[in-house]
N, C-alpha and C. Protein backbone atom coordinates (compact mmCIF):
# COMPACT_ATOMS: atom_id res chain seq x y z
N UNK A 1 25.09 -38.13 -17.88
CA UNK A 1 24.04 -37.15 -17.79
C UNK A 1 24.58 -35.79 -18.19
N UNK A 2 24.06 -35.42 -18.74
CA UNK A 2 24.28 -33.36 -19.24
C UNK A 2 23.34 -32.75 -18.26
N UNK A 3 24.00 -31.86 -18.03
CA UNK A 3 23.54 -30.71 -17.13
C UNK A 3 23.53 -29.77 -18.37
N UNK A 4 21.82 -29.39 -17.77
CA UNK A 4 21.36 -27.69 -18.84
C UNK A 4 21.92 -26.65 -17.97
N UNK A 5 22.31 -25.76 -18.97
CA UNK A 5 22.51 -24.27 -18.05
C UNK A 5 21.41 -23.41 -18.33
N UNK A 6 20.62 -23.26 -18.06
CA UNK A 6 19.71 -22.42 -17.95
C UNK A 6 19.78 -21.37 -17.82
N UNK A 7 19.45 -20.00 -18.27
CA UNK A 7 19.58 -18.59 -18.10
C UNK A 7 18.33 -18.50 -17.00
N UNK A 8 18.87 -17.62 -16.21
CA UNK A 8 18.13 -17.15 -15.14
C UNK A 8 16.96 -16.27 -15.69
N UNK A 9 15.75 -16.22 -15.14
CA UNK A 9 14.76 -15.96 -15.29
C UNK A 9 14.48 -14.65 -15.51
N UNK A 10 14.20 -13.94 -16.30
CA UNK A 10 13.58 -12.73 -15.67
C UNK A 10 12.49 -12.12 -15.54
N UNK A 11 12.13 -11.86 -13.89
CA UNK A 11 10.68 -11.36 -13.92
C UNK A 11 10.96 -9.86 -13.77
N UNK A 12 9.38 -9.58 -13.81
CA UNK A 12 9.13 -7.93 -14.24
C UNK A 12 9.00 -7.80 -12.65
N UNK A 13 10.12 -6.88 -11.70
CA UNK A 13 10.21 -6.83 -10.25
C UNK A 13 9.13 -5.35 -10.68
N UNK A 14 9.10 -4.71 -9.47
CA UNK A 14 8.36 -3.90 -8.53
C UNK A 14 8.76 -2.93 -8.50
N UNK A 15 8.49 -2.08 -9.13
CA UNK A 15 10.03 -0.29 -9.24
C UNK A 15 8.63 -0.04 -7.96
N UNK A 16 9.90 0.28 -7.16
CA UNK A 16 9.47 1.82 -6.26
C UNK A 16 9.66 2.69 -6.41
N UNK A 17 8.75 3.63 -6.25
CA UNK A 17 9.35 5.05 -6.72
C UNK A 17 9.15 5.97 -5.76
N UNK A 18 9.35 6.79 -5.67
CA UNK A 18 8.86 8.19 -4.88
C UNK A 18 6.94 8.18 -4.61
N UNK A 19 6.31 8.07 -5.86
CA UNK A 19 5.02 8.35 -5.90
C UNK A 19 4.31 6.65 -4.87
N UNK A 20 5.01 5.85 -5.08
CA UNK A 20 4.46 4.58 -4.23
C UNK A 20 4.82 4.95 -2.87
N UNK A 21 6.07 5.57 -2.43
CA UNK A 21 6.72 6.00 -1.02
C UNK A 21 5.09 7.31 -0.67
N UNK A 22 5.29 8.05 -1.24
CA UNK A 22 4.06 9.09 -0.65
C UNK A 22 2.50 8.61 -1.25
N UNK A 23 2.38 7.67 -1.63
CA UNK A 23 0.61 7.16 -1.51
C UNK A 23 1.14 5.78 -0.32
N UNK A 24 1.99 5.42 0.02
CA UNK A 24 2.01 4.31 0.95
C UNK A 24 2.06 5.03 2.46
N UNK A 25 2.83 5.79 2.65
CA UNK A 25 2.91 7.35 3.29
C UNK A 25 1.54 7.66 3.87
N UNK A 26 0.81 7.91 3.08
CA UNK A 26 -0.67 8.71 3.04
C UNK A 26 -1.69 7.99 3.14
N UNK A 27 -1.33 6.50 3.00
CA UNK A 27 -2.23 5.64 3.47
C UNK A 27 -2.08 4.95 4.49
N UNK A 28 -1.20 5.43 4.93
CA UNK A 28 -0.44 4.85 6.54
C UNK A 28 -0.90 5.77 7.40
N UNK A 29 -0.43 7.57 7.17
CA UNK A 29 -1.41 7.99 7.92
C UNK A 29 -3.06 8.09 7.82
N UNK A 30 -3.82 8.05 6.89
CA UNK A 30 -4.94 8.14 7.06
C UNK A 30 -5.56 7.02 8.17
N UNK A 31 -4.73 5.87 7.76
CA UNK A 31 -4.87 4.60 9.11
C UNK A 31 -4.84 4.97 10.69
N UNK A 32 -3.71 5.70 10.43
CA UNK A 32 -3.38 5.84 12.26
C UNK A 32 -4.13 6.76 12.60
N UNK A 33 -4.85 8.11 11.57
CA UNK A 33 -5.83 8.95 12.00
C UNK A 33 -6.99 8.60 12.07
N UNK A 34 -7.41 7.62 11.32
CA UNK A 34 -8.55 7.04 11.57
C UNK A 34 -8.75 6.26 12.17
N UNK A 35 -8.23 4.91 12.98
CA UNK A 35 -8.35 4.75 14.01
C UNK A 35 -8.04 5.81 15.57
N UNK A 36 -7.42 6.60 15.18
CA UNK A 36 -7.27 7.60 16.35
C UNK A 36 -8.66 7.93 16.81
N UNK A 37 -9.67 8.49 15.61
CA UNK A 37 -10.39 9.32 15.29
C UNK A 37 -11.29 8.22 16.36
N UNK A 38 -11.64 6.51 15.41
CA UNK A 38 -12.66 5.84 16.13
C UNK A 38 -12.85 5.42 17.45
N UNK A 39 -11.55 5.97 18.12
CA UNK A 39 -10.83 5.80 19.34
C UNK A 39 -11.77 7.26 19.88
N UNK A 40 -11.67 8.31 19.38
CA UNK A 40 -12.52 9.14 19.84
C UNK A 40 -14.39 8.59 20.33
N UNK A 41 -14.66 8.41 19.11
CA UNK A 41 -16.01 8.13 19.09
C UNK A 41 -16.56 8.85 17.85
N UNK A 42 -15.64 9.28 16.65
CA UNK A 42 -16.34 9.60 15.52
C UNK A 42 -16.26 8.73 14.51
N UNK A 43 -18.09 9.09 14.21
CA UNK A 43 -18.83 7.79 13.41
C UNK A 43 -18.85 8.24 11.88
N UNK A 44 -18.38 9.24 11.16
CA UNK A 44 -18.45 9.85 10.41
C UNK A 44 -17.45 9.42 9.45
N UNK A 45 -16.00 10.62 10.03
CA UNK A 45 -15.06 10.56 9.38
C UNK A 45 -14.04 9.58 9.29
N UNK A 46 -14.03 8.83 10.61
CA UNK A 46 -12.85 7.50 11.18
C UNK A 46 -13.60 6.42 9.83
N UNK A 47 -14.35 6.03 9.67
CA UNK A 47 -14.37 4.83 8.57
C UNK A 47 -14.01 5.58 7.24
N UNK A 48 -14.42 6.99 6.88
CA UNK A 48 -13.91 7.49 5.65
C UNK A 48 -12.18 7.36 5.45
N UNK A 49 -11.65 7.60 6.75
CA UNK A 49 -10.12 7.82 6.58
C UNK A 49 -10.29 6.58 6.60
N UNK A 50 -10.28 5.24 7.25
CA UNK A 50 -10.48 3.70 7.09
C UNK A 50 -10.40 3.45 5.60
N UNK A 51 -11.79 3.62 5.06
CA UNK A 51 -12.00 2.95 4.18
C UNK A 51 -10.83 3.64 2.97
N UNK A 52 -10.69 5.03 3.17
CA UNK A 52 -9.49 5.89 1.99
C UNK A 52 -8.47 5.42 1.91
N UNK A 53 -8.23 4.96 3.49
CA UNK A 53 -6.77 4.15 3.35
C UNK A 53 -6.38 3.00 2.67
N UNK A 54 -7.80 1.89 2.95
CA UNK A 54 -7.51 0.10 3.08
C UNK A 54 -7.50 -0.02 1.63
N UNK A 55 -8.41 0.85 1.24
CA UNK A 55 -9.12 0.20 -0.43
C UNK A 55 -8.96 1.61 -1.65
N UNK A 56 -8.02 2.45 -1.12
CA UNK A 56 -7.69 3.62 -2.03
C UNK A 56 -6.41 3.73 -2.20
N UNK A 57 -6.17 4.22 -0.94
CA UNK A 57 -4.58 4.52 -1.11
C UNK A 57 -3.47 3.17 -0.92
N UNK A 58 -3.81 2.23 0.23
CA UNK A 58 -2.61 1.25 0.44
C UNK A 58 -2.86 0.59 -1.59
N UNK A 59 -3.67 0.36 -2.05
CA UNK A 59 -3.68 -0.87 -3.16
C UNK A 59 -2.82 0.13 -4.07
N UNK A 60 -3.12 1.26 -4.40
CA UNK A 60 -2.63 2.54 -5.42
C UNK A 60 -0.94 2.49 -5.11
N UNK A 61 -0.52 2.24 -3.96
CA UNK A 61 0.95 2.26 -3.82
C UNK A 61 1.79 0.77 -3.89
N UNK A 62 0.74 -0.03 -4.08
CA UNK A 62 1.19 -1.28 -4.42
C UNK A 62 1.85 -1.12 -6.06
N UNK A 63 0.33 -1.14 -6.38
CA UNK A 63 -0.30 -0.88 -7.90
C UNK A 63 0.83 -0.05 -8.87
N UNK A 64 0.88 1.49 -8.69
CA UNK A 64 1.62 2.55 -9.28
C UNK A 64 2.44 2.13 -8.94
């Protein structure tokens, strides 16, 4: 039997950068302020910081 040597693969990894560190940052706090907030009882702004966080900022620091 022959054994292949195969070259190791290369995938396209994940640069982090500074700009993913401060939108991951900023979508971490908008989280903890906005649940803070719904913890208050505001109906307003707590789902805006929610929703800025889940579906704006966390995907953007994946993403970038």
């Amino acid at each position: 039997m022959s054994r292949r040597t195969s070259s190791p693969e290369t995938r396209p990894g994940l640069d982090f950068t500074p700009v993913n560190a401060a939108l991951g940052a900023a979508g971490l706090a908008a989280l903890v302020v906005g649940y803070w907030l719904l913890a208050q009882g505001s109906i307003t702004l707590a789902p805006l910081l929610l929703v800025l966080g889940y579906v704006v900022l966390l995907p953007m620091a994946i993403i970038l």
